[in-house]
PDB file of N, CA and C in Angstrom:
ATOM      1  N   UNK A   1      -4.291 -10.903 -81.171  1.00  0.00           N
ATOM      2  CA  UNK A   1      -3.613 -10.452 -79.975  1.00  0.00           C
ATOM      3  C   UNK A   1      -4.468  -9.445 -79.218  1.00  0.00           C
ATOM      4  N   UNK A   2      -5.307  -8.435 -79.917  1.00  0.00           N
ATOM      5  CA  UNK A   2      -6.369  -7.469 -79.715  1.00  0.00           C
ATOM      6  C   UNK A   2      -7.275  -8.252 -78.741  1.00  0.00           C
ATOM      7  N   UNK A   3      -8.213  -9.255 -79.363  1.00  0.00           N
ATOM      8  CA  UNK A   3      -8.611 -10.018 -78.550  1.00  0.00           C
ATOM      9  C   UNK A   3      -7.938 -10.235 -76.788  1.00  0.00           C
ATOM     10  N   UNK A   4      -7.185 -11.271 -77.280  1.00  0.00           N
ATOM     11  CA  UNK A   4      -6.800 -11.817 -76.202  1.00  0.00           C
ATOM     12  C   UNK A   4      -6.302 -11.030 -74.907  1.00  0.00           C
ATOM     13  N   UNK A   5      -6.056  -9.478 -75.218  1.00  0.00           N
ATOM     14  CA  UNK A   5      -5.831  -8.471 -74.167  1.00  0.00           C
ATOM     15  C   UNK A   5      -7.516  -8.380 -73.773  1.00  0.00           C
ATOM     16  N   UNK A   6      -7.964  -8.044 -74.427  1.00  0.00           N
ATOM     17  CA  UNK A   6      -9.355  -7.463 -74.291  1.00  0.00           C
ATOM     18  C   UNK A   6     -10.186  -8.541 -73.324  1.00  0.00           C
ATOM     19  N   UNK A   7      -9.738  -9.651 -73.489  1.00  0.00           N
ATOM     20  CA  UNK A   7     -10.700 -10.393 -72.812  1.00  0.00           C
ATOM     21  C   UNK A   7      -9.741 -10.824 -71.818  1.00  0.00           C
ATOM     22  N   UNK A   8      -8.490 -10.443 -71.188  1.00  0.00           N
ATOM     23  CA  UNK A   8      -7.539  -9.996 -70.085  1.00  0.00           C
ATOM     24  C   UNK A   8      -8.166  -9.384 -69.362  1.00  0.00           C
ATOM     25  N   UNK A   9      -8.320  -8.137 -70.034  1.00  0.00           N
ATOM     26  CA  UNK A   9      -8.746  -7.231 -69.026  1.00  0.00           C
ATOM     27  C   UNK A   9     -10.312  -7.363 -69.004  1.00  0.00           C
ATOM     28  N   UNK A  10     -10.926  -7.866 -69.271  1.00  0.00           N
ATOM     29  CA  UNK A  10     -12.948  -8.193 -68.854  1.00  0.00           C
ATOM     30  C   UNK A  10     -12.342  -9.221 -67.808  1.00  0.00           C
ATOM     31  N   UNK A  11     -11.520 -10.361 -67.513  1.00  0.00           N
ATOM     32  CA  UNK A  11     -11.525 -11.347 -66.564  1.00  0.00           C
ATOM     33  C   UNK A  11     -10.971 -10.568 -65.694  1.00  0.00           C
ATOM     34  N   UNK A  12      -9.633  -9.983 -65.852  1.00  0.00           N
ATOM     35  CA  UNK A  12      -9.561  -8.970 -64.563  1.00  0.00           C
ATOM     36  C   UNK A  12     -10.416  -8.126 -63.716  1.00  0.00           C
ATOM     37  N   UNK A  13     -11.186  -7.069 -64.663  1.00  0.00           N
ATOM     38  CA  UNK A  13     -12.260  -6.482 -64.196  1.00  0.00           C
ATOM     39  C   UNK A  13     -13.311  -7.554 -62.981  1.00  0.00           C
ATOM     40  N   UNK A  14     -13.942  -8.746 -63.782  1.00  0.00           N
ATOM     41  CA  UNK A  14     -14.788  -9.668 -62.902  1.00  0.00           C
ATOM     42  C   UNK A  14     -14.124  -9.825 -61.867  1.00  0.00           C
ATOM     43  N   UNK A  15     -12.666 -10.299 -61.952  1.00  0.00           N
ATOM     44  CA  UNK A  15     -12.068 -10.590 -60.132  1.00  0.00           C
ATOM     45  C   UNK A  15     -11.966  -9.496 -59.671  1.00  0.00           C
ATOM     46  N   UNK A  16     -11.888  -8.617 -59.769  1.00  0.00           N
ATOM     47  CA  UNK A  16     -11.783  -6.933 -59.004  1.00  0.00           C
ATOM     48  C   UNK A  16     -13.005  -6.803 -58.496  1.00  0.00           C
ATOM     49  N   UNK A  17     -14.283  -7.035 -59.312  1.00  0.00           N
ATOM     50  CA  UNK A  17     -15.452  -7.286 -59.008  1.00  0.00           C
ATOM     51  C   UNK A  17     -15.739  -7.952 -57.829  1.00  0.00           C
ATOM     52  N   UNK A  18     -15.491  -9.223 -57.927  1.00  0.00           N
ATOM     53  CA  UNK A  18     -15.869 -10.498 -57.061  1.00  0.00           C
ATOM     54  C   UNK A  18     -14.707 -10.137 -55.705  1.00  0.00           C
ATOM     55  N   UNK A  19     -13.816  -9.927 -56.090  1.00  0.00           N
ATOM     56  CA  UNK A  19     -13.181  -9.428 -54.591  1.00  0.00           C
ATOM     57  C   UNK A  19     -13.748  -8.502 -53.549  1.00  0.00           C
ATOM     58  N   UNK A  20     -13.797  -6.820 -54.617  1.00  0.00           N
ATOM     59  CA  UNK A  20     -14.576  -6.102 -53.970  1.00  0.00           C
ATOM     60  C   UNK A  20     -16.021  -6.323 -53.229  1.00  0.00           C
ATOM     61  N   UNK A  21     -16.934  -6.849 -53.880  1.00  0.00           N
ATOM     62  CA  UNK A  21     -18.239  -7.104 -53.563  1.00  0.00           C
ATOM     63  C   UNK A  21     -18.485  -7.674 -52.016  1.00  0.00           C
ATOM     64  N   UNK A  22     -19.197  -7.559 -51.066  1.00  0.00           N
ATOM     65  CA  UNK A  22     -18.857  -8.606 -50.347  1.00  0.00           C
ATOM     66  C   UNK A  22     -19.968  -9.115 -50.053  1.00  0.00           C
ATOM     67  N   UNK A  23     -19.558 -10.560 -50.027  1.00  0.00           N
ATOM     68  CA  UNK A  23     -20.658 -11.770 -50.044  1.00  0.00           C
ATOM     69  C   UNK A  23     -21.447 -11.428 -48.798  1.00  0.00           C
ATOM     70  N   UNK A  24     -22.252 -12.481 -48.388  1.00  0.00           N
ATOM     71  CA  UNK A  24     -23.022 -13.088 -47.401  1.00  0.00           C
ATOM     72  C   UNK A  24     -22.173 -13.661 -46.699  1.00  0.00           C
ATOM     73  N   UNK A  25     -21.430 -14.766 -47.088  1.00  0.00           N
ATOM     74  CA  UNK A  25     -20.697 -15.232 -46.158  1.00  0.00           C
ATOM     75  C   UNK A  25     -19.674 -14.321 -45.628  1.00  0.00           C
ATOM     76  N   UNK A  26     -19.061 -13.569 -46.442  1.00  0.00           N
ATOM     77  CA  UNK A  26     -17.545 -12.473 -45.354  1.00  0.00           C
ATOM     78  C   UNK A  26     -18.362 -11.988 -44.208  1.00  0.00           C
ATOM     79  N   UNK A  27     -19.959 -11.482 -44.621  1.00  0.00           N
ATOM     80  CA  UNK A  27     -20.612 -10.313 -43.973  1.00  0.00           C
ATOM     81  C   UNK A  27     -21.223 -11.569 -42.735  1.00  0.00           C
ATOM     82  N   UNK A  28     -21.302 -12.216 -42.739  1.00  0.00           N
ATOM     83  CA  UNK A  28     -21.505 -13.724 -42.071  1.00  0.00           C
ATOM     84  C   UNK A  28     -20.925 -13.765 -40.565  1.00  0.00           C
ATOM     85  N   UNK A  29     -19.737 -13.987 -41.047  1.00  0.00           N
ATOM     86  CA  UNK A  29     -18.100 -13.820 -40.631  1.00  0.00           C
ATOM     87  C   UNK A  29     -18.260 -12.765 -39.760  1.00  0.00           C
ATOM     88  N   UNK A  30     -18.176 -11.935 -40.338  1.00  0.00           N
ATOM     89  CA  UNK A  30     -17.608 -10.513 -39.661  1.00  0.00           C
ATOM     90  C   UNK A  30     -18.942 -10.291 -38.484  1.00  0.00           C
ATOM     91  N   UNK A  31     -20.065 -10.386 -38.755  1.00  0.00           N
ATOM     92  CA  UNK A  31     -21.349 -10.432 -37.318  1.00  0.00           C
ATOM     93  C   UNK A  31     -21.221 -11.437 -36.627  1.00  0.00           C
ATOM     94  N   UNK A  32     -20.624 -12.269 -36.745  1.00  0.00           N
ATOM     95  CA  UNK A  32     -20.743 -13.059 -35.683  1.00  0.00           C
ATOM     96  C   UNK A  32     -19.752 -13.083 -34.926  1.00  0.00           C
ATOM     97  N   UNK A  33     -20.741 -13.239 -33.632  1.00  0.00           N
ATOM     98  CA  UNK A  33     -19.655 -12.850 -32.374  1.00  0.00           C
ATOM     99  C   UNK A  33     -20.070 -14.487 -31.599  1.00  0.00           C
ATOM    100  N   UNK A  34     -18.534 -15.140 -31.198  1.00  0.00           N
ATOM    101  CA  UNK A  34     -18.464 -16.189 -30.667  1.00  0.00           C
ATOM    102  C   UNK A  34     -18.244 -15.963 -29.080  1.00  0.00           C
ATOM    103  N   UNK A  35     -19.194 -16.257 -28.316  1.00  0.00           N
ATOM    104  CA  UNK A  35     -19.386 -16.454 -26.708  1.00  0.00           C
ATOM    105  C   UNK A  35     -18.279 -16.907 -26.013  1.00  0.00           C
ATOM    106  N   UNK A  36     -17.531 -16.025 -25.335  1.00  0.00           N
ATOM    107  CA  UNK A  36     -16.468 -16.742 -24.445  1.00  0.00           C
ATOM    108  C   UNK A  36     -16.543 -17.665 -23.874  1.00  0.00           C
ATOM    109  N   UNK A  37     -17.529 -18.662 -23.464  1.00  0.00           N
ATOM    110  CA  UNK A  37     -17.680 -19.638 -22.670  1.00  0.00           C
ATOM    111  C   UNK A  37     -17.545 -20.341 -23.732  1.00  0.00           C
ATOM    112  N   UNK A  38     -17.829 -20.190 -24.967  1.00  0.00           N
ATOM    113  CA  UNK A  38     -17.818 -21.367 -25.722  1.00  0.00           C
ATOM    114  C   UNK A  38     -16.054 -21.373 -26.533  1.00  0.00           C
ATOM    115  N   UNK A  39     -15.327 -20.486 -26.228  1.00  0.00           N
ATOM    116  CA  UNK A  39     -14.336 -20.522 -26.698  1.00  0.00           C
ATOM    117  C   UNK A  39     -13.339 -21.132 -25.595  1.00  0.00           C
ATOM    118  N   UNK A  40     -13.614 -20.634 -24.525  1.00  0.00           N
ATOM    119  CA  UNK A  40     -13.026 -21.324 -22.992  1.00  0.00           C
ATOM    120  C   UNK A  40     -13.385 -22.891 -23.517  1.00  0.00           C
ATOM    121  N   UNK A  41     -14.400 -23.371 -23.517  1.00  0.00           N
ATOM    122  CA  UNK A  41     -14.607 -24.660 -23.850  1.00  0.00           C
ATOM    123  C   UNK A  41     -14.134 -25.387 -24.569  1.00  0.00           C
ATOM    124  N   UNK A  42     -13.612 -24.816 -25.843  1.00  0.00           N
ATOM    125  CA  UNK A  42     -12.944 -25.680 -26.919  1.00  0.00           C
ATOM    126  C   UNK A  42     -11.732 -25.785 -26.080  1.00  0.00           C
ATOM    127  N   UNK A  43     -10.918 -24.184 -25.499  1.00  0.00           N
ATOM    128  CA  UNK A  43      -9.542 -24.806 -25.086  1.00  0.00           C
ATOM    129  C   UNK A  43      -9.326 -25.740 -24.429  1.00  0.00           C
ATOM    130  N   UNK A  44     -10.682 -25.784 -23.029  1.00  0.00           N
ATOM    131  CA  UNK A  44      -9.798 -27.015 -22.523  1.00  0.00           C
ATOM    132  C   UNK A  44     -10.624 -28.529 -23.195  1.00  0.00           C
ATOM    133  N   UNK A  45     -11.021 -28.573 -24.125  1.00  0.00           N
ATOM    134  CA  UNK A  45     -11.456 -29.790 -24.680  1.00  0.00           C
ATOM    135  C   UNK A  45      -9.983 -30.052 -25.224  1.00  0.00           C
ATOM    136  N   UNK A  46      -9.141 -28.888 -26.216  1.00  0.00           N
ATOM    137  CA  UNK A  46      -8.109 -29.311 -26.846  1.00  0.00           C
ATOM    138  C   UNK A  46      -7.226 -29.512 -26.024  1.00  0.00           C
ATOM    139  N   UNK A  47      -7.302 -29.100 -24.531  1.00  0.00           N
ATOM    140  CA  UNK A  47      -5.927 -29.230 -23.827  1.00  0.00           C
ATOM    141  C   UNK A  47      -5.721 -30.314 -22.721  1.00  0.00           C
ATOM    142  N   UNK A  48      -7.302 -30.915 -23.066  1.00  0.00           N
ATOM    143  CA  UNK A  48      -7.507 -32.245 -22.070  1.00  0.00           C
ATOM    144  C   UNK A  48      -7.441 -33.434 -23.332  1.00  0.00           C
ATOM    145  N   UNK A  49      -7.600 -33.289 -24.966  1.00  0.00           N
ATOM    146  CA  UNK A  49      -7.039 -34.230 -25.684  1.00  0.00           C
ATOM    147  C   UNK A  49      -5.255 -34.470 -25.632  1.00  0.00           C
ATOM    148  N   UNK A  50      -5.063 -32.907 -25.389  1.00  0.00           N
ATOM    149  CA  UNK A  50      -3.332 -33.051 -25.571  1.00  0.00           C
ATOM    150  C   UNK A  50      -2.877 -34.085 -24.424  1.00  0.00           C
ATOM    151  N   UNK A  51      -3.539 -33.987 -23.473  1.00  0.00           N
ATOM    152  CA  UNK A  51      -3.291 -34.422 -21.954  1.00  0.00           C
ATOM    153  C   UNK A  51      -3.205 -36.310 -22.273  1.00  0.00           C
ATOM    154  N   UNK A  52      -4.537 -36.362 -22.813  1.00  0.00           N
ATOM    155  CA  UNK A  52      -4.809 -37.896 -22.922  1.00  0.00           C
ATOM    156  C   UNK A  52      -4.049 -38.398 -23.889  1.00  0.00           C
ATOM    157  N   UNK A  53      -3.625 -37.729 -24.969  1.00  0.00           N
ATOM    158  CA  UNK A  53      -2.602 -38.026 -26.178  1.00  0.00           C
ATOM    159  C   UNK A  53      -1.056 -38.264 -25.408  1.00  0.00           C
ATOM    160  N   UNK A  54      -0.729 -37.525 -24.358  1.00  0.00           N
ATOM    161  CA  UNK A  54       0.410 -37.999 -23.846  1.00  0.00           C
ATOM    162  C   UNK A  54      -0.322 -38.823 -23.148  1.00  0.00           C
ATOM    163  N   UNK A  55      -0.520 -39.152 -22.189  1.00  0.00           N
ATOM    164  CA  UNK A  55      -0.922 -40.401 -21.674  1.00  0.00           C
ATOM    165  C   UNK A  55      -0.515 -41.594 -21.907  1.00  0.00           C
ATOM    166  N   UNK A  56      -0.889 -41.611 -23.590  1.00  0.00           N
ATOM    167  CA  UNK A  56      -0.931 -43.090 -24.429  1.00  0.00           C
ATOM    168  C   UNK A  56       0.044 -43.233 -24.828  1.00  0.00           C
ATOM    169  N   UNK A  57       1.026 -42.015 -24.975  1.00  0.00           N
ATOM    170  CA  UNK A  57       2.462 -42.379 -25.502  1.00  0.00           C
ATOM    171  C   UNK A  57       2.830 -42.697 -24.592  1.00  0.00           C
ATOM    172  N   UNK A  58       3.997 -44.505 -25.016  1.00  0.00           N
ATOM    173  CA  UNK A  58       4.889 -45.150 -23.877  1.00  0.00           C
ATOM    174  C   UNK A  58       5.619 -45.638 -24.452  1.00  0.00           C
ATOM    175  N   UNK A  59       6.739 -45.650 -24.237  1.00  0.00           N
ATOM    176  CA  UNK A  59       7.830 -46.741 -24.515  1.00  0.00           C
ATOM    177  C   UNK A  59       7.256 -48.129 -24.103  1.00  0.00           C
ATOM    178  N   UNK A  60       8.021 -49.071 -25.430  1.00  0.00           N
ATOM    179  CA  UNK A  60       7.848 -50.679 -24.820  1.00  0.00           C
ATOM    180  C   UNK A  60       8.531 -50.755 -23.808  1.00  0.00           C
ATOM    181  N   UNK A  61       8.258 -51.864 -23.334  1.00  0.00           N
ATOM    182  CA  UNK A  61       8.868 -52.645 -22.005  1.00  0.00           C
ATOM    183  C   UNK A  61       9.904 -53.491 -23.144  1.00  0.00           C
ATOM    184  N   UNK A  62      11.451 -53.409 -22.328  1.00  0.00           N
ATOM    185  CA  UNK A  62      12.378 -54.094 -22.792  1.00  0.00           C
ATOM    186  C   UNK A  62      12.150 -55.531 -22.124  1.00  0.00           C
ATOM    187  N   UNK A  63      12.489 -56.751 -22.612  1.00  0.00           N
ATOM    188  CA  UNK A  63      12.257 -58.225 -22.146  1.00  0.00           C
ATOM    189  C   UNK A  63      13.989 -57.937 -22.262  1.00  0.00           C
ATOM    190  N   UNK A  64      14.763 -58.598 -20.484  1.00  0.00           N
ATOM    191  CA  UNK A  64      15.788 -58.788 -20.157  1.00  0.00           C
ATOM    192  C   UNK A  64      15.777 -60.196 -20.752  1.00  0.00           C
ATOM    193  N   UNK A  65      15.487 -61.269 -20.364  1.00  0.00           N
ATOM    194  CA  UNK A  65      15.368 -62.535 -20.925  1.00  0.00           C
ATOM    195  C   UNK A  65      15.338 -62.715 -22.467  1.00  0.00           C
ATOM    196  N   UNK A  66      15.145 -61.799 -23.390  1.00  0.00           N
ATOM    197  CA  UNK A  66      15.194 -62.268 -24.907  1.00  0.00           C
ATOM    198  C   UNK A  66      16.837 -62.228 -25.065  1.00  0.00           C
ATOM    199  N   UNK A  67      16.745 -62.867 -25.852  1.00  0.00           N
ATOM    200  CA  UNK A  67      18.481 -63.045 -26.830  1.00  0.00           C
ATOM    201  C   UNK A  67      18.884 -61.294 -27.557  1.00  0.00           C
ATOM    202  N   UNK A  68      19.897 -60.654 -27.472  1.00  0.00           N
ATOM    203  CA  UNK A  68      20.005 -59.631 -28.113  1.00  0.00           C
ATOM    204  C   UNK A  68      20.857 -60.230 -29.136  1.00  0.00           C
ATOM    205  N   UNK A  69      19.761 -59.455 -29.953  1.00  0.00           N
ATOM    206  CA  UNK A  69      20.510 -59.221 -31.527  1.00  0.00           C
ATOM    207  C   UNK A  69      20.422 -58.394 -32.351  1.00  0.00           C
ATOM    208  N   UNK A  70      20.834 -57.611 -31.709  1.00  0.00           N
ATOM    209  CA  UNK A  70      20.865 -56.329 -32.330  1.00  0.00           C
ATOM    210  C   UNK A  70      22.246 -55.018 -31.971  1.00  0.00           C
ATOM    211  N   UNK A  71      22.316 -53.919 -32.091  1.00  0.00           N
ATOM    212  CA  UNK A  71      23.597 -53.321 -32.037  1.00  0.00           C
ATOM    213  C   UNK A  71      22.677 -51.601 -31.364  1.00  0.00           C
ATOM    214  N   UNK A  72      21.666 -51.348 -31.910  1.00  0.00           N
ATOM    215  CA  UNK A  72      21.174 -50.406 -31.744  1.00  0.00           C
ATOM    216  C   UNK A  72      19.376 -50.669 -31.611  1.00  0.00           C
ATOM    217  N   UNK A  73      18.503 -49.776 -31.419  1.00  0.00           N
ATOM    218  CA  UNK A  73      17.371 -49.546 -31.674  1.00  0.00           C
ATOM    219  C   UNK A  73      16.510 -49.833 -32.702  1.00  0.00           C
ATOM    220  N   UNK A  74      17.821 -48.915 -33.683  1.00  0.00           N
ATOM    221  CA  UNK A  74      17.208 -48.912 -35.255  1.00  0.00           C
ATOM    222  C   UNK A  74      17.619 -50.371 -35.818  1.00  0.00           C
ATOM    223  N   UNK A  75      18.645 -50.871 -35.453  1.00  0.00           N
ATOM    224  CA  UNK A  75      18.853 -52.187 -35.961  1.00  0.00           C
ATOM    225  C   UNK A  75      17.552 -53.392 -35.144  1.00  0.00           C
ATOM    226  N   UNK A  76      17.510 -53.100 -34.184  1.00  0.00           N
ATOM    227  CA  UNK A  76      16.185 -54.143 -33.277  1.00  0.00           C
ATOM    228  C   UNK A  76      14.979 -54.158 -34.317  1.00  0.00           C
ATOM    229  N   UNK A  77      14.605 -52.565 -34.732  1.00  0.00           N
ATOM    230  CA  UNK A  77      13.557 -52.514 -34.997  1.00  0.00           C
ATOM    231  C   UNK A  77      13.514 -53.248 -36.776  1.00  0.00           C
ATOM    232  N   UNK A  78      14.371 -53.215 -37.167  1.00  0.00           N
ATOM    233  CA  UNK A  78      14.593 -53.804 -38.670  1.00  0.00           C
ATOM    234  C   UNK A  78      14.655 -55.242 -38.433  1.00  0.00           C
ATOM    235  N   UNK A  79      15.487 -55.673 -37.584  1.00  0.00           N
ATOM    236  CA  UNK A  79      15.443 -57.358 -36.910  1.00  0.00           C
ATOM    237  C   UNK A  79      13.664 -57.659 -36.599  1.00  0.00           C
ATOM    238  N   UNK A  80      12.922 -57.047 -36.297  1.00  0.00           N
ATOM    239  CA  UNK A  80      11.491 -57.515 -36.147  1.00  0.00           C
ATOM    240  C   UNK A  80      10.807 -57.669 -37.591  1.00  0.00           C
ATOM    241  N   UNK A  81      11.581 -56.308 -38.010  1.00  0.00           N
ATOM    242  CA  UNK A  81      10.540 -56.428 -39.642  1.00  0.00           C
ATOM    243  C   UNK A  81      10.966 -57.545 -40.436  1.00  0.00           C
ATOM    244  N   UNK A  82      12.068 -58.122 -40.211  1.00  0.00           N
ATOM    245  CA  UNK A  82      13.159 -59.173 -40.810  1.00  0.00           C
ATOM    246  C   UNK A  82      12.078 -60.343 -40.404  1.00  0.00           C
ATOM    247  N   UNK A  83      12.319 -60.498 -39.158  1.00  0.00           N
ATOM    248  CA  UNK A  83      12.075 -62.008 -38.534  1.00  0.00           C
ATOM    249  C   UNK A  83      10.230 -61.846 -39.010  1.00  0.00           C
ATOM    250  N   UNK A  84       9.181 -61.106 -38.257  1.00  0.00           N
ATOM    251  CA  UNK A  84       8.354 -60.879 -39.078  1.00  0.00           C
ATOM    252  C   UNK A  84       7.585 -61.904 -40.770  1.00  0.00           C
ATOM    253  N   UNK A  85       8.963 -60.970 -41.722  1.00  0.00           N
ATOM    254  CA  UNK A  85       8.488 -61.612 -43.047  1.00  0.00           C
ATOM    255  C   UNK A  85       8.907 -62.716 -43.612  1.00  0.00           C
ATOM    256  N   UNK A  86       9.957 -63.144 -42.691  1.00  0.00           N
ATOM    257  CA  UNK A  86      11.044 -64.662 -43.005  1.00  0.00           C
ATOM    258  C   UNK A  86      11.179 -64.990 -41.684  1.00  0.00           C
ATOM    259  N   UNK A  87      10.624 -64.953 -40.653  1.00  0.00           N
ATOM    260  CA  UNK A  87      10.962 -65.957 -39.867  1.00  0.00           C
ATOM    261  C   UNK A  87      10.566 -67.520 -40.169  1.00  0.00           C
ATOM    262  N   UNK A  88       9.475 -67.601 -40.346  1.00  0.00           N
ATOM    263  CA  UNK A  88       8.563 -69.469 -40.619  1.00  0.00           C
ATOM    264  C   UNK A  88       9.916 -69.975 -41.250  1.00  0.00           C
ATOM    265  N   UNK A  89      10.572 -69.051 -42.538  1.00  0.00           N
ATOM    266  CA  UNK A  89      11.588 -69.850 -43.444  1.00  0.00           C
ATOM    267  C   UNK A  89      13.252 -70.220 -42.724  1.00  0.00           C
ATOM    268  N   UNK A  90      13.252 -69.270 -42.065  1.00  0.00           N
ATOM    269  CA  UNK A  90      15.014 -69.250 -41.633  1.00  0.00           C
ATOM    270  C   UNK A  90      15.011 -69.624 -40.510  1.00  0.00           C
ATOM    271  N   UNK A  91      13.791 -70.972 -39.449  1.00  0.00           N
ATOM    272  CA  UNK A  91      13.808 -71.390 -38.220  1.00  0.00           C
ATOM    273  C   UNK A  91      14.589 -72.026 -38.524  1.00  0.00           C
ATOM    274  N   UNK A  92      14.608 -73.300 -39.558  1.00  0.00           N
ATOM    275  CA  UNK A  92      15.397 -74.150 -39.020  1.00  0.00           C
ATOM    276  C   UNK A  92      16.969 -73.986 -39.689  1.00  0.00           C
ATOM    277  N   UNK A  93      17.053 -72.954 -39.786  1.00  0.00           N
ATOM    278  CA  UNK A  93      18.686 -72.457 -39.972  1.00  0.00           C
ATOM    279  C   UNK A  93      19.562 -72.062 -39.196  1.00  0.00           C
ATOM    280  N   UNK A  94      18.189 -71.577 -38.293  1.00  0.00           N
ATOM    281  CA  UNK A  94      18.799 -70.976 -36.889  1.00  0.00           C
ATOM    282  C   UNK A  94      19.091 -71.831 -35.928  1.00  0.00           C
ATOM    283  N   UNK A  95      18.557 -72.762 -35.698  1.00  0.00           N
ATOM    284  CA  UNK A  95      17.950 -73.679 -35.059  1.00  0.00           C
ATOM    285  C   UNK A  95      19.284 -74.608 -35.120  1.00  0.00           C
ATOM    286  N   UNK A  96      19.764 -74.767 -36.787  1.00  0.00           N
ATOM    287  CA  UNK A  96      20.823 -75.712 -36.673  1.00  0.00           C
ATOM    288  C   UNK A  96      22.034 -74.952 -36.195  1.00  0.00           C
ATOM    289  N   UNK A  97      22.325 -73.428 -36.560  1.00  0.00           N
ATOM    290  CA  UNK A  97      23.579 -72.941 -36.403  1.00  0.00           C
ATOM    291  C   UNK A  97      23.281 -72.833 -34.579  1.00  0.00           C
ATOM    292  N   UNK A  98      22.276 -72.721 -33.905  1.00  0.00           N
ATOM    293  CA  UNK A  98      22.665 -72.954 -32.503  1.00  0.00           C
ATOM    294  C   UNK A  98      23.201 -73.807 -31.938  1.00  0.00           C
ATOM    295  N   UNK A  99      22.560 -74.979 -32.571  1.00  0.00           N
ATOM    296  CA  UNK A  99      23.055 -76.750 -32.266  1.00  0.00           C
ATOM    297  C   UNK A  99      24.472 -76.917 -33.289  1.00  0.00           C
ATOM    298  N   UNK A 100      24.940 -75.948 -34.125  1.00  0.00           N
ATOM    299  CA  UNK A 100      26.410 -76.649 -34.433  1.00  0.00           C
ATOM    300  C   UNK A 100      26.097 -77.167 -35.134  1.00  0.00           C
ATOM    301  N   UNK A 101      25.300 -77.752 -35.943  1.00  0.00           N
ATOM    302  CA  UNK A 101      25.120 -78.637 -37.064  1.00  0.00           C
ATOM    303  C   UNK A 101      24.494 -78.558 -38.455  1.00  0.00           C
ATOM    304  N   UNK A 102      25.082 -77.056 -38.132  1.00  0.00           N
ATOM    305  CA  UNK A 102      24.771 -75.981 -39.934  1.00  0.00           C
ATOM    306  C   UNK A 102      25.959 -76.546 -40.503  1.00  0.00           C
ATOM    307  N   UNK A 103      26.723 -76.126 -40.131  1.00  0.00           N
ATOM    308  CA  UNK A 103      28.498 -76.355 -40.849  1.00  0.00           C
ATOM    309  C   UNK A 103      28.406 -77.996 -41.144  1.00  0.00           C
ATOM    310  N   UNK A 104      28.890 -78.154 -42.614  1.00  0.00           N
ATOM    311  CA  UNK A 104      29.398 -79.901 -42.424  1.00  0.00           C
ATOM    312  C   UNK A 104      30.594 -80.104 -42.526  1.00  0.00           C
ATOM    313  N   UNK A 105      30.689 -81.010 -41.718  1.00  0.00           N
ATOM    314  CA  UNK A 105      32.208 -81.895 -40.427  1.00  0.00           C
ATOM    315  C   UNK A 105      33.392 -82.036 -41.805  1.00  0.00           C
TER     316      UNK A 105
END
């Protein structure tokens, strides 16, 4: 148990160490002085991406002419992922219940 304090407190000591000390890089850090023109510059680089990032956001175009089948948005958007991974299989199911000749007579 003697031990295991003892070599507690030597690892503590080293990080007290390594904290205090200061590197190259903090001292790095702390001299360097960044040029206002070059900080002006990043903003409007970031504030002419924000610009073009809205831009690209759009809503789809709704098609008046498609068949609705759906109830909501969130239901449309599950009807695509649906038709999507089973459509090829459930055409001609559809196909017959339009024509009436799913049901037998």
């Amino acid at each position: 148990m003697v031990g295991m304090i003892r070599a507690t407190n030597q690892t503590s000591e080293m990080v007290k160490n390594i904290v205090n000390e200061p590197s190259s890089s903090v001292l790095l850090v702390q001299a360097t002085k960044i040029p206002e023109e070059n900080i002006n510059r990043m903003v409007k680089e970031l504030q002419d991406r924000e610009t073009n990032r809205k831009s690209f956001s759009r809503r789809r175009k709704f098609h008046e002419e498609k068949d609705i089948d759906s109830i909501n948005d969130r239901n449309e958007h599950f009807n695509k992922k649906i038709e999507r991974a089973f459509g090829k299989y459930t055409l001609e199911i559809k196909n017959n219940l339009e024509r009436g000749t799913a049901l037998p007579d």
